[in-house]
PDB file of N, CA and C in Angstrom:
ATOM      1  N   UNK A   1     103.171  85.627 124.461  1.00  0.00           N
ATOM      2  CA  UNK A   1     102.968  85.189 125.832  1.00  0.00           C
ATOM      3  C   UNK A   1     101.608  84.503 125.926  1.00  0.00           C
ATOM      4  N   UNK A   2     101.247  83.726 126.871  1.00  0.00           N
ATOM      5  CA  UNK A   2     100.365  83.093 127.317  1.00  0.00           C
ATOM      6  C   UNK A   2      99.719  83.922 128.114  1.00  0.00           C
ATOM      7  N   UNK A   3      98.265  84.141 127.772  1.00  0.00           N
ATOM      8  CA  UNK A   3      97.241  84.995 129.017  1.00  0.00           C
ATOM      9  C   UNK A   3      96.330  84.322 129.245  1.00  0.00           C
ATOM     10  N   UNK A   4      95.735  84.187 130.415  1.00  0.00           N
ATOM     11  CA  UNK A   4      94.566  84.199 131.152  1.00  0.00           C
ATOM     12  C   UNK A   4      93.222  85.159 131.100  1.00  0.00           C
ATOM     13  N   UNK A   5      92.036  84.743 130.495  1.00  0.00           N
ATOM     14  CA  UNK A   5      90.822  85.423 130.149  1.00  0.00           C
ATOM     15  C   UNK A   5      90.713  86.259 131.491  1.00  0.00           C
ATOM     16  N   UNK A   6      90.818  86.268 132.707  1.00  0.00           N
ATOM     17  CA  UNK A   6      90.737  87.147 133.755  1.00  0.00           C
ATOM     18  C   UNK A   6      91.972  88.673 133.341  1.00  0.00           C
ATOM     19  N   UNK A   7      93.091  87.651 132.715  1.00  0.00           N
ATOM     20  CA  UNK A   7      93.892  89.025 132.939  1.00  0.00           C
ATOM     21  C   UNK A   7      93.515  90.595 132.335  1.00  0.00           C
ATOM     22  N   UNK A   8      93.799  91.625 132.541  1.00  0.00           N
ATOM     23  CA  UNK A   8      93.378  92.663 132.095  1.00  0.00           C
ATOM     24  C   UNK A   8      94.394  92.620 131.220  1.00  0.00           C
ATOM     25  N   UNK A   9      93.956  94.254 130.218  1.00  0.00           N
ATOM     26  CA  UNK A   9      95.334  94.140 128.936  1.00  0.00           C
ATOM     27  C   UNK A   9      96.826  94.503 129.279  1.00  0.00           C
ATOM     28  N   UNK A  10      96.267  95.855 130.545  1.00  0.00           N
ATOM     29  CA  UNK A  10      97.739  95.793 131.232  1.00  0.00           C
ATOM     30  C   UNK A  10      98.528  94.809 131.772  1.00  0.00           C
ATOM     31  N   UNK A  11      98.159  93.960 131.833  1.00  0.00           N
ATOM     32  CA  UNK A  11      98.357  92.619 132.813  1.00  0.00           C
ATOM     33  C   UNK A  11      99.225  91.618 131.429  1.00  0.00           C
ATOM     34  N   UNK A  12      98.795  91.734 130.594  1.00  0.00           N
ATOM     35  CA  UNK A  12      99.388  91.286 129.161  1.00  0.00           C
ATOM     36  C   UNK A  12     100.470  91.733 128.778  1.00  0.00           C
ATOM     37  N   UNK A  13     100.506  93.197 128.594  1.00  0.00           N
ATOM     38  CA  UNK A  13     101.591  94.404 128.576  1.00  0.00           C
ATOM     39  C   UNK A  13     102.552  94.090 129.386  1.00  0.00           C
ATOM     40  N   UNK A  14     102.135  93.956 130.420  1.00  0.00           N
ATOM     41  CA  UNK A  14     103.382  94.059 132.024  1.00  0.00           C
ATOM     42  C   UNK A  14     104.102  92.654 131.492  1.00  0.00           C
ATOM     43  N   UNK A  15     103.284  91.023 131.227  1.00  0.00           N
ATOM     44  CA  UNK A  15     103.797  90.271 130.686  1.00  0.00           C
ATOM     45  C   UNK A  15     104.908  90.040 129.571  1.00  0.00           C
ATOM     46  N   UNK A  16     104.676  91.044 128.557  1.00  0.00           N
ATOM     47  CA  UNK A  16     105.167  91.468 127.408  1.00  0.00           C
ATOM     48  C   UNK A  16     106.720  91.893 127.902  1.00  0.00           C
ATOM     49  N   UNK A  17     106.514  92.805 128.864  1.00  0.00           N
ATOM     50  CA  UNK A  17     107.583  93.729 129.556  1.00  0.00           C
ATOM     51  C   UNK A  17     108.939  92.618 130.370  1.00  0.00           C
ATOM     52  N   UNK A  18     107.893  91.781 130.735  1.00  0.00           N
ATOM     53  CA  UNK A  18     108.915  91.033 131.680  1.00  0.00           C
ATOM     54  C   UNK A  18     109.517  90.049 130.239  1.00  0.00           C
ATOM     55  N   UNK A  19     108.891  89.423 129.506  1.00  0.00           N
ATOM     56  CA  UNK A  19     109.236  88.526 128.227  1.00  0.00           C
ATOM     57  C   UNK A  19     110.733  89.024 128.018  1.00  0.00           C
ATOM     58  N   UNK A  20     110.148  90.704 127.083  1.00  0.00           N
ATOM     59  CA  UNK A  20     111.020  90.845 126.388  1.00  0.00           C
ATOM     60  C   UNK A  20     111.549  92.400 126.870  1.00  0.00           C
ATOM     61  N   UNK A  21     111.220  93.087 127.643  1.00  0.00           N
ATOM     62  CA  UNK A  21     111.912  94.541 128.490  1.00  0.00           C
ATOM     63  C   UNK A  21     111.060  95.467 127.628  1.00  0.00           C
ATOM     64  N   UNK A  22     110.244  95.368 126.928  1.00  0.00           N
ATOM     65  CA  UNK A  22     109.455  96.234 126.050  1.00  0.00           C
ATOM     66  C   UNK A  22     108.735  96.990 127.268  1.00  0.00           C
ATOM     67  N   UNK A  23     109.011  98.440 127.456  1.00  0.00           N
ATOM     68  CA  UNK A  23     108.116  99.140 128.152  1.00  0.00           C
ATOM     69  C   UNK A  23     106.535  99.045 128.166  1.00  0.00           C
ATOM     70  N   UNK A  24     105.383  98.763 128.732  1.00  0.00           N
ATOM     71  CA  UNK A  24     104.197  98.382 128.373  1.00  0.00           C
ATOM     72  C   UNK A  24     103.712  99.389 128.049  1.00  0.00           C
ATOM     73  N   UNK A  25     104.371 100.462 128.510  1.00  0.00           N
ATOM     74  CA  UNK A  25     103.360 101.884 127.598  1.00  0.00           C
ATOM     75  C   UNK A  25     103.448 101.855 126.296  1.00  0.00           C
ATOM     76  N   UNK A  26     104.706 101.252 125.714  1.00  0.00           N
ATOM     77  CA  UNK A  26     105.425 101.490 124.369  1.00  0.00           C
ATOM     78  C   UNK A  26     104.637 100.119 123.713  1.00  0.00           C
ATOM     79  N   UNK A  27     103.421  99.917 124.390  1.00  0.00           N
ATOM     80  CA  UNK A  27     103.127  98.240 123.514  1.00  0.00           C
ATOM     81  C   UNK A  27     101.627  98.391 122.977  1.00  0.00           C
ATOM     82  N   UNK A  28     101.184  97.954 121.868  1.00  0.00           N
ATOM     83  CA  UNK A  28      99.713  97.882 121.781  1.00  0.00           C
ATOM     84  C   UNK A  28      99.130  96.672 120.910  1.00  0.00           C
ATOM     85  N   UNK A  29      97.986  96.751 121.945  1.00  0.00           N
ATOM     86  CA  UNK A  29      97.442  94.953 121.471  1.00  0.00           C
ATOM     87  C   UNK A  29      96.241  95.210 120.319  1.00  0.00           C
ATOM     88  N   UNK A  30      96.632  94.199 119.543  1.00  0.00           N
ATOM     89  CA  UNK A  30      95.400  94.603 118.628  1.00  0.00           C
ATOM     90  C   UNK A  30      94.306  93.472 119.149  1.00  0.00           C
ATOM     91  N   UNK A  31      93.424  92.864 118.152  1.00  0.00           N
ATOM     92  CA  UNK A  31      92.442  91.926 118.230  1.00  0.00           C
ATOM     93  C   UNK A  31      92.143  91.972 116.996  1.00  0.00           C
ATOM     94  N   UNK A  32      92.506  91.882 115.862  1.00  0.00           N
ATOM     95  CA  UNK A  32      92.269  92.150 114.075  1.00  0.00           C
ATOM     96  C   UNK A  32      92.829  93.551 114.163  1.00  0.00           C
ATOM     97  N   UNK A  33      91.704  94.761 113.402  1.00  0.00           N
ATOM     98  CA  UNK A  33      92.183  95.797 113.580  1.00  0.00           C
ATOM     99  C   UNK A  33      92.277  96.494 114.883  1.00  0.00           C
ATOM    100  N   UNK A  34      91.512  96.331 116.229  1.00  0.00           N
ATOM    101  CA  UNK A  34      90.927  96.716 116.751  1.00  0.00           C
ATOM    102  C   UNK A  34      92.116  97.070 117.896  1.00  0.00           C
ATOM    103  N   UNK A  35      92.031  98.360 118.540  1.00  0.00           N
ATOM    104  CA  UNK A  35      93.045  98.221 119.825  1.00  0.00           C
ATOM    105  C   UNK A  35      92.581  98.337 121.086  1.00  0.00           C
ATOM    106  N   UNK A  36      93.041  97.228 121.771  1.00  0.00           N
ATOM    107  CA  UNK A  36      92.588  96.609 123.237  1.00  0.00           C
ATOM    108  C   UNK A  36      93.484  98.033 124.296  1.00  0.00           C
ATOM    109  N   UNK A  37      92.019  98.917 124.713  1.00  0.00           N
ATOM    110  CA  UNK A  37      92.281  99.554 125.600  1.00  0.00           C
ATOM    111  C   UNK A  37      92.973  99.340 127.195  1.00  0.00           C
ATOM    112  N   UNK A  38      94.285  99.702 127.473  1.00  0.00           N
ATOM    113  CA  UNK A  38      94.825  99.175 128.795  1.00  0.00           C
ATOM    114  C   UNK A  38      93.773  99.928 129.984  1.00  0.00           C
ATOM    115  N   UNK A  39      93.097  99.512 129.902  1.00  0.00           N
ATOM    116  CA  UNK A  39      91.527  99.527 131.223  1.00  0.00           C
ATOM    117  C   UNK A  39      91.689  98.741 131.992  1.00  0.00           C
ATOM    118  N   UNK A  40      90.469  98.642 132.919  1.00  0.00           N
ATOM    119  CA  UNK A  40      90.614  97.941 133.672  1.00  0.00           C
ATOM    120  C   UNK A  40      89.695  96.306 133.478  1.00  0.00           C
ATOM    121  N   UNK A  41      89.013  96.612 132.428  1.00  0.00           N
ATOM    122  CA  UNK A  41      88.119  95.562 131.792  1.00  0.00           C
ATOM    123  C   UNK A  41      89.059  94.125 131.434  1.00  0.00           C
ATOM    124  N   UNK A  42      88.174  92.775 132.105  1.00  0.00           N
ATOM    125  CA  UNK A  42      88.924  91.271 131.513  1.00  0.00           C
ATOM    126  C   UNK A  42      88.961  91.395 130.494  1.00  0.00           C
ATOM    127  N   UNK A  43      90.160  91.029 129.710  1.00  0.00           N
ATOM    128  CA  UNK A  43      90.229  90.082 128.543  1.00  0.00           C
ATOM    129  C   UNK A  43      89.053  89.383 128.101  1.00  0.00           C
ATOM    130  N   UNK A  44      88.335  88.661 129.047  1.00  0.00           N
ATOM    131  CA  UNK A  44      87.030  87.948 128.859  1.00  0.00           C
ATOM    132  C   UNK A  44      86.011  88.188 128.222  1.00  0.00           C
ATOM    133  N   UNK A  45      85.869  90.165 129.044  1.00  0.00           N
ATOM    134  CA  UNK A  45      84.793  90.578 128.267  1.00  0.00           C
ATOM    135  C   UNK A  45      85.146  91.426 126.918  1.00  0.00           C
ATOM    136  N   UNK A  46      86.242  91.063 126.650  1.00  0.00           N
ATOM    137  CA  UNK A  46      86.577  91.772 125.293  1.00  0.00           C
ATOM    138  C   UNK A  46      86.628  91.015 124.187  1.00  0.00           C
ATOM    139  N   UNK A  47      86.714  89.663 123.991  1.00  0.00           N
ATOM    140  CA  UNK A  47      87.337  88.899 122.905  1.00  0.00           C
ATOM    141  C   UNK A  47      86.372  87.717 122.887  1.00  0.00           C
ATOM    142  N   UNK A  48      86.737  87.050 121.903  1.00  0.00           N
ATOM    143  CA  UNK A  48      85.213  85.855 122.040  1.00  0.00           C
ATOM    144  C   UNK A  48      85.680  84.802 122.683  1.00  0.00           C
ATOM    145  N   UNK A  49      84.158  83.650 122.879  1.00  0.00           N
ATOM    146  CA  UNK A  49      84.691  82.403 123.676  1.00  0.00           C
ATOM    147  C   UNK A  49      85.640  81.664 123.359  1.00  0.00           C
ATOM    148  N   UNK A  50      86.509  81.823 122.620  1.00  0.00           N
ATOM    149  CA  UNK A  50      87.603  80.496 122.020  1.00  0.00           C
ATOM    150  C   UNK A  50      88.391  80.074 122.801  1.00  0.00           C
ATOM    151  N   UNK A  51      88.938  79.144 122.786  1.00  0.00           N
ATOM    152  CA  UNK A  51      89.800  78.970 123.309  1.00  0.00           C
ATOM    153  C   UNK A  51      91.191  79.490 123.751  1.00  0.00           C
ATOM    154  N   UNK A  52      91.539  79.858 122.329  1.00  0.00           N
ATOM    155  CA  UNK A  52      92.499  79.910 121.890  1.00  0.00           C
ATOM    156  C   UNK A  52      92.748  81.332 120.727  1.00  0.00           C
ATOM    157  N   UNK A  53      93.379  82.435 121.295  1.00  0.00           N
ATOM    158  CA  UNK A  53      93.400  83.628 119.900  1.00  0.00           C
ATOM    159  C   UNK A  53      94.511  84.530 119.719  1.00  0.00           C
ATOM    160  N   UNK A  54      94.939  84.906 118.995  1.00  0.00           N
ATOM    161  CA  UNK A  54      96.085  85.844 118.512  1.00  0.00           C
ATOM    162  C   UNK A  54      95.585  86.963 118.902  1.00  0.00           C
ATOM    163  N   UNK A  55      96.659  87.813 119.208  1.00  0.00           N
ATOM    164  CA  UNK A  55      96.605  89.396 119.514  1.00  0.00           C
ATOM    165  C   UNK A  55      97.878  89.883 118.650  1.00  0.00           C
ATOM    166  N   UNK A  56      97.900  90.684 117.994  1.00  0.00           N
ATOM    167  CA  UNK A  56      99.268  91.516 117.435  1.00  0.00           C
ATOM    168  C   UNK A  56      99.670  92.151 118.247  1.00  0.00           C
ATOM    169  N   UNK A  57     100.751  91.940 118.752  1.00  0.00           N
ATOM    170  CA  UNK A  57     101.660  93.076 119.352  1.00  0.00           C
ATOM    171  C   UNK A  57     102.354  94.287 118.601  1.00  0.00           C
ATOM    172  N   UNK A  58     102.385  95.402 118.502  1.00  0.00           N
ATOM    173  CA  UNK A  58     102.844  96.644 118.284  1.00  0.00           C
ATOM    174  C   UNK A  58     103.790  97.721 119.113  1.00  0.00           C
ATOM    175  N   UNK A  59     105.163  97.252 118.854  1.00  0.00           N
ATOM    176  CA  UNK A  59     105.512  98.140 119.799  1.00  0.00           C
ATOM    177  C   UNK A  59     105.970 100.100 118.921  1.00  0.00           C
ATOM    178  N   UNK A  60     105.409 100.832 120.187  1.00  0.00           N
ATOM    179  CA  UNK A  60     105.501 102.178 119.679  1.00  0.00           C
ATOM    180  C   UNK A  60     106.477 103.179 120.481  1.00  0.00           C
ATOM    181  N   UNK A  61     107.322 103.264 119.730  1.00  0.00           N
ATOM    182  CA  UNK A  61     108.323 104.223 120.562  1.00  0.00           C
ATOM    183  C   UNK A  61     107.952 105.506 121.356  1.00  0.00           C
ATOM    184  N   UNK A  62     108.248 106.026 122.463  1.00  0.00           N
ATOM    185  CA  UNK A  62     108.102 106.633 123.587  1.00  0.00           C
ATOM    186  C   UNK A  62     108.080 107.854 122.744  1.00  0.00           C
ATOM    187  N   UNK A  63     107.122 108.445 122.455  1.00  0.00           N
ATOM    188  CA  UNK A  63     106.891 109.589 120.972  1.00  0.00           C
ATOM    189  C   UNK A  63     106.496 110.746 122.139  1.00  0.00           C
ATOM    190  N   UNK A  64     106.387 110.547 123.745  1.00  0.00           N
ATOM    191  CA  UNK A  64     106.479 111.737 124.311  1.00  0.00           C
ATOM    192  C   UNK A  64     107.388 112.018 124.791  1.00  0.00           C
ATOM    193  N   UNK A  65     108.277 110.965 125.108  1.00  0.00           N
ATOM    194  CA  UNK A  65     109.924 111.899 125.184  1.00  0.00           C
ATOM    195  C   UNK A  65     110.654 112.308 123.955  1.00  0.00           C
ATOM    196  N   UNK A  66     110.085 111.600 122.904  1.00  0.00           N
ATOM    197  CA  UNK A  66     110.991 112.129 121.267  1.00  0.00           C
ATOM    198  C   UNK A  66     110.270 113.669 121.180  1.00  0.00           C
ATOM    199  N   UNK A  67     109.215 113.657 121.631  1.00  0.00           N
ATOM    200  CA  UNK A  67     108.128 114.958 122.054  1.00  0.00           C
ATOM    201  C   UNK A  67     109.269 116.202 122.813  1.00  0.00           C
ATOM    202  N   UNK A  68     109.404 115.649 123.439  1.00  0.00           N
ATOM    203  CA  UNK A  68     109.899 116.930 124.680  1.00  0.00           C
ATOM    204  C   UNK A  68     111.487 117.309 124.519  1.00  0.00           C
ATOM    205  N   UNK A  69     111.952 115.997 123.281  1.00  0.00           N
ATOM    206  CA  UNK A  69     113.170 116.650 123.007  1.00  0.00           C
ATOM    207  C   UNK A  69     113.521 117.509 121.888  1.00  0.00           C
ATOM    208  N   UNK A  70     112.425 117.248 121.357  1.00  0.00           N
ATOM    209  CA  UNK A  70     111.956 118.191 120.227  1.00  0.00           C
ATOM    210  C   UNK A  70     111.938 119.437 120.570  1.00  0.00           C
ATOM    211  N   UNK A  71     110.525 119.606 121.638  1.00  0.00           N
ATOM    212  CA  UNK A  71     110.111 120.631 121.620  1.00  0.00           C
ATOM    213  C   UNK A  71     111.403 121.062 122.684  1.00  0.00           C
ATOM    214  N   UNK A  72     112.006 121.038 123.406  1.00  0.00           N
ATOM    215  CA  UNK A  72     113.332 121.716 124.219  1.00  0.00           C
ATOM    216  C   UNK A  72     114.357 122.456 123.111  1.00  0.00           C
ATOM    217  N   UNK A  73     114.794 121.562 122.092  1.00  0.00           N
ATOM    218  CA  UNK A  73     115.641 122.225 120.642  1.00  0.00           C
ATOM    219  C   UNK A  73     115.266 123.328 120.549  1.00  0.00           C
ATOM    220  N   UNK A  74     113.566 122.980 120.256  1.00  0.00           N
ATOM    221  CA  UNK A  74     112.888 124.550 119.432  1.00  0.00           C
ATOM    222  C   UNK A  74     112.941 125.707 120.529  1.00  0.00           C
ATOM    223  N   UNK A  75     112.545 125.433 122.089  1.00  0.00           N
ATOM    224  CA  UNK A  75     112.964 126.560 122.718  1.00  0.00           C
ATOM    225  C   UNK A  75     113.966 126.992 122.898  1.00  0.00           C
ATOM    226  N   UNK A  76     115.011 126.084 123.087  1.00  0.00           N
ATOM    227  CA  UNK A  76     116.153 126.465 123.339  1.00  0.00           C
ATOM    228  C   UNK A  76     117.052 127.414 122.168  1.00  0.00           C
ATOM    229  N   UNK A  77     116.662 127.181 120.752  1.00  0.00           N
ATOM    230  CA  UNK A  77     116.939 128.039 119.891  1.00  0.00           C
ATOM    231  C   UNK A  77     116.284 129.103 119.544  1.00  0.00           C
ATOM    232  N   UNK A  78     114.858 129.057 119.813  1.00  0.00           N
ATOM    233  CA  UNK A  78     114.037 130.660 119.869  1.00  0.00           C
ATOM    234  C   UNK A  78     114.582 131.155 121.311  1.00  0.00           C
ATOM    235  N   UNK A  79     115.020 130.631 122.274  1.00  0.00           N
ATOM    236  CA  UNK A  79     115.651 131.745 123.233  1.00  0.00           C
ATOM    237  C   UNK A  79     117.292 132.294 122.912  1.00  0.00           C
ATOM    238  N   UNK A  80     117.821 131.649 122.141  1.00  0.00           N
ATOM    239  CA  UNK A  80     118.811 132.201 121.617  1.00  0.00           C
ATOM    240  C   UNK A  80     119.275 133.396 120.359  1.00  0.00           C
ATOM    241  N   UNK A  81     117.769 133.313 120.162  1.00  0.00           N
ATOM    242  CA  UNK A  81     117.173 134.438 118.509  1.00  0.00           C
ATOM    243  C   UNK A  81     116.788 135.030 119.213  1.00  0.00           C
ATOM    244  N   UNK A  82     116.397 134.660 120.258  1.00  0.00           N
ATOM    245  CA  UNK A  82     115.689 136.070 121.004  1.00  0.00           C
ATOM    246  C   UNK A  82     116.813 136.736 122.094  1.00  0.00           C
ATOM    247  N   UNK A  83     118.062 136.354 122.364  1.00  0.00           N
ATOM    248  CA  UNK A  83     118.863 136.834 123.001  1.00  0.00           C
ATOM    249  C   UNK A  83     119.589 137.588 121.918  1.00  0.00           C
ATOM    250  N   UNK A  84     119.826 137.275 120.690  1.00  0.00           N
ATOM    251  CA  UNK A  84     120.813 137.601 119.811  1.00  0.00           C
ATOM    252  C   UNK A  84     119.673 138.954 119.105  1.00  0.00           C
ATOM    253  N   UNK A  85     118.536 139.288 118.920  1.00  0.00           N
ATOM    254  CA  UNK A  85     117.721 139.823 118.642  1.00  0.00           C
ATOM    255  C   UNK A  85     117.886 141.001 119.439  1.00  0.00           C
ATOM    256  N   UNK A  86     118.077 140.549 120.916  1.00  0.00           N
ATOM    257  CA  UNK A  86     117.821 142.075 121.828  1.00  0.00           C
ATOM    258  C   UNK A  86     119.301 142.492 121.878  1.00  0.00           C
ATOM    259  N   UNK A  87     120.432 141.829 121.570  1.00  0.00           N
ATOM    260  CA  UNK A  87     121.525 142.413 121.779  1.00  0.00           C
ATOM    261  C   UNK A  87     121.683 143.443 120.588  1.00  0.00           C
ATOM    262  N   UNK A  88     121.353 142.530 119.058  1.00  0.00           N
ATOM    263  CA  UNK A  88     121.365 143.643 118.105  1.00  0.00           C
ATOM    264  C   UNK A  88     120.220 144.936 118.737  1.00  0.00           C
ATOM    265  N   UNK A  89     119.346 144.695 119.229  1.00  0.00           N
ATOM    266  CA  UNK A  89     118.250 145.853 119.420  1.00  0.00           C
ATOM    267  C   UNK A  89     119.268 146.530 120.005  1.00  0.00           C
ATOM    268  N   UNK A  90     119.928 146.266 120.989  1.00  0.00           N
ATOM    269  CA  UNK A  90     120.575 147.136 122.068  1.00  0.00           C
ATOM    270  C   UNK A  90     121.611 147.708 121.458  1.00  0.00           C
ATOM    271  N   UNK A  91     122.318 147.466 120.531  1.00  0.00           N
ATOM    272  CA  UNK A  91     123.424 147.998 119.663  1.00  0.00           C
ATOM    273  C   UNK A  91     123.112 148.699 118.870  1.00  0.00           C
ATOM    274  N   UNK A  92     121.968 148.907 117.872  1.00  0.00           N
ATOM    275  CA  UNK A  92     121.632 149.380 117.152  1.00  0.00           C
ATOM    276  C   UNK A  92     121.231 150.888 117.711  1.00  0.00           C
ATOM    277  N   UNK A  93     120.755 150.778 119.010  1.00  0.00           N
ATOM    278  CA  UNK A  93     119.763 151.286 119.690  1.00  0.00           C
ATOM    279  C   UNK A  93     121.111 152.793 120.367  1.00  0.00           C
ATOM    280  N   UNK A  94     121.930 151.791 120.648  1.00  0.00           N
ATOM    281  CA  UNK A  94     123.607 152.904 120.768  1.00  0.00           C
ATOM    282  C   UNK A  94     123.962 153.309 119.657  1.00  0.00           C
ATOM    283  N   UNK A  95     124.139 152.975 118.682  1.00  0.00           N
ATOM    284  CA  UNK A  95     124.669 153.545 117.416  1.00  0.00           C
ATOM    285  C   UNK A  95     123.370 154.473 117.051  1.00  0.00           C
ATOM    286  N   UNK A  96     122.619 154.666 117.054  1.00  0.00           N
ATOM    287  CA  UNK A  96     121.509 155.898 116.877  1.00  0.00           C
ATOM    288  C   UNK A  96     121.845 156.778 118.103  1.00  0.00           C
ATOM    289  N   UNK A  97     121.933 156.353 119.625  1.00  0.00           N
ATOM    290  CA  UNK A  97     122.281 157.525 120.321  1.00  0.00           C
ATOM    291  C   UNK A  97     123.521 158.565 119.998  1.00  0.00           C
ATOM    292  N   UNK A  98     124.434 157.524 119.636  1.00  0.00           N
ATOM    293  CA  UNK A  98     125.618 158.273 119.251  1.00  0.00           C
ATOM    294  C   UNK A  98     125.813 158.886 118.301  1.00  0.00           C
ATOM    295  N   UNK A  99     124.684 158.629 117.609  1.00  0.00           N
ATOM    296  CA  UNK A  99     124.810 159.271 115.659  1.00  0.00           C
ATOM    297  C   UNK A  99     124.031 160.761 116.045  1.00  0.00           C
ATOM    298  N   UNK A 100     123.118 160.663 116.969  1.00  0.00           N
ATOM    299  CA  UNK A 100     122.237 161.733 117.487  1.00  0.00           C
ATOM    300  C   UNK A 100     122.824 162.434 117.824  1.00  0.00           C
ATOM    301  N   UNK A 101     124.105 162.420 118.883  1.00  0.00           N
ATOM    302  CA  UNK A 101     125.187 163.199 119.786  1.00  0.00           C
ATOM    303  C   UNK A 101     126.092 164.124 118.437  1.00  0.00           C
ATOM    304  N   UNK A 102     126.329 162.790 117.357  1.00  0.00           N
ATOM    305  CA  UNK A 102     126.829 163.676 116.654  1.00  0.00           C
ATOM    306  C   UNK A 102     126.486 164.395 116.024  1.00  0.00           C
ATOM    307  N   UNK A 103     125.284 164.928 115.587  1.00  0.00           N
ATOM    308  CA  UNK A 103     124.444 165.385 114.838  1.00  0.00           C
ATOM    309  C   UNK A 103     124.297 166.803 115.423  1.00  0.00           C
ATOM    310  N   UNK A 104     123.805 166.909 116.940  1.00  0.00           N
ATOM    311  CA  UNK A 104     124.036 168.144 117.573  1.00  0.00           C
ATOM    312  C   UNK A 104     124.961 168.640 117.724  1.00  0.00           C
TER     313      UNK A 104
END
């Protein structure tokens, strides 16, 4: 895309977004190695006088919802070890009362 030294980096991003539907959170601008913080700072005062300069685009997949579906699996199966855990407790827990009954 084409930017304007006024625009901010979000302002690039949002551009990016409308281009090509790339979420702008999911985007990051380099400048060589360097990554252009989405602040509120111009373009202007970040990059040199040229005219004219490349930015790499990077797009990064939404790694906090791959996050939260992760971490939902893992609870959702430690609450099921832990349901299946107290039922054996609770069974086990009868078969000793009853072994006791028989015992007296």
């Amino acid at each position: 895309v084409d930017a304007l030294r006024s625009w901010t980096v979000v302002d690039v991003k949002k551009q990016v977004t409308k281009t090509d539907g790339t979420p702008w959170k999911e985007q990051k601008l380099l400048y060589g190695e360097k990554e252009l913080a989405p602040d509120v700072e111009q373009l202007a005062n970040l990059l040199p006088e040229e005219s004219h300069i490349d930015l790499t685009l990077v797009i990064t997949p939404n790694l906090a919802g791959a996050w939260g579906v992760l971490v939902s699996d893992k609870l959702e199966a430690a609450q099921k070890e832990e349901e299946t855990n107290s039922r054996w407790a609770t069974f086990t827990e009868g078969k000793l009362s009853e072994d006791r009954q028989q015992i007296r």
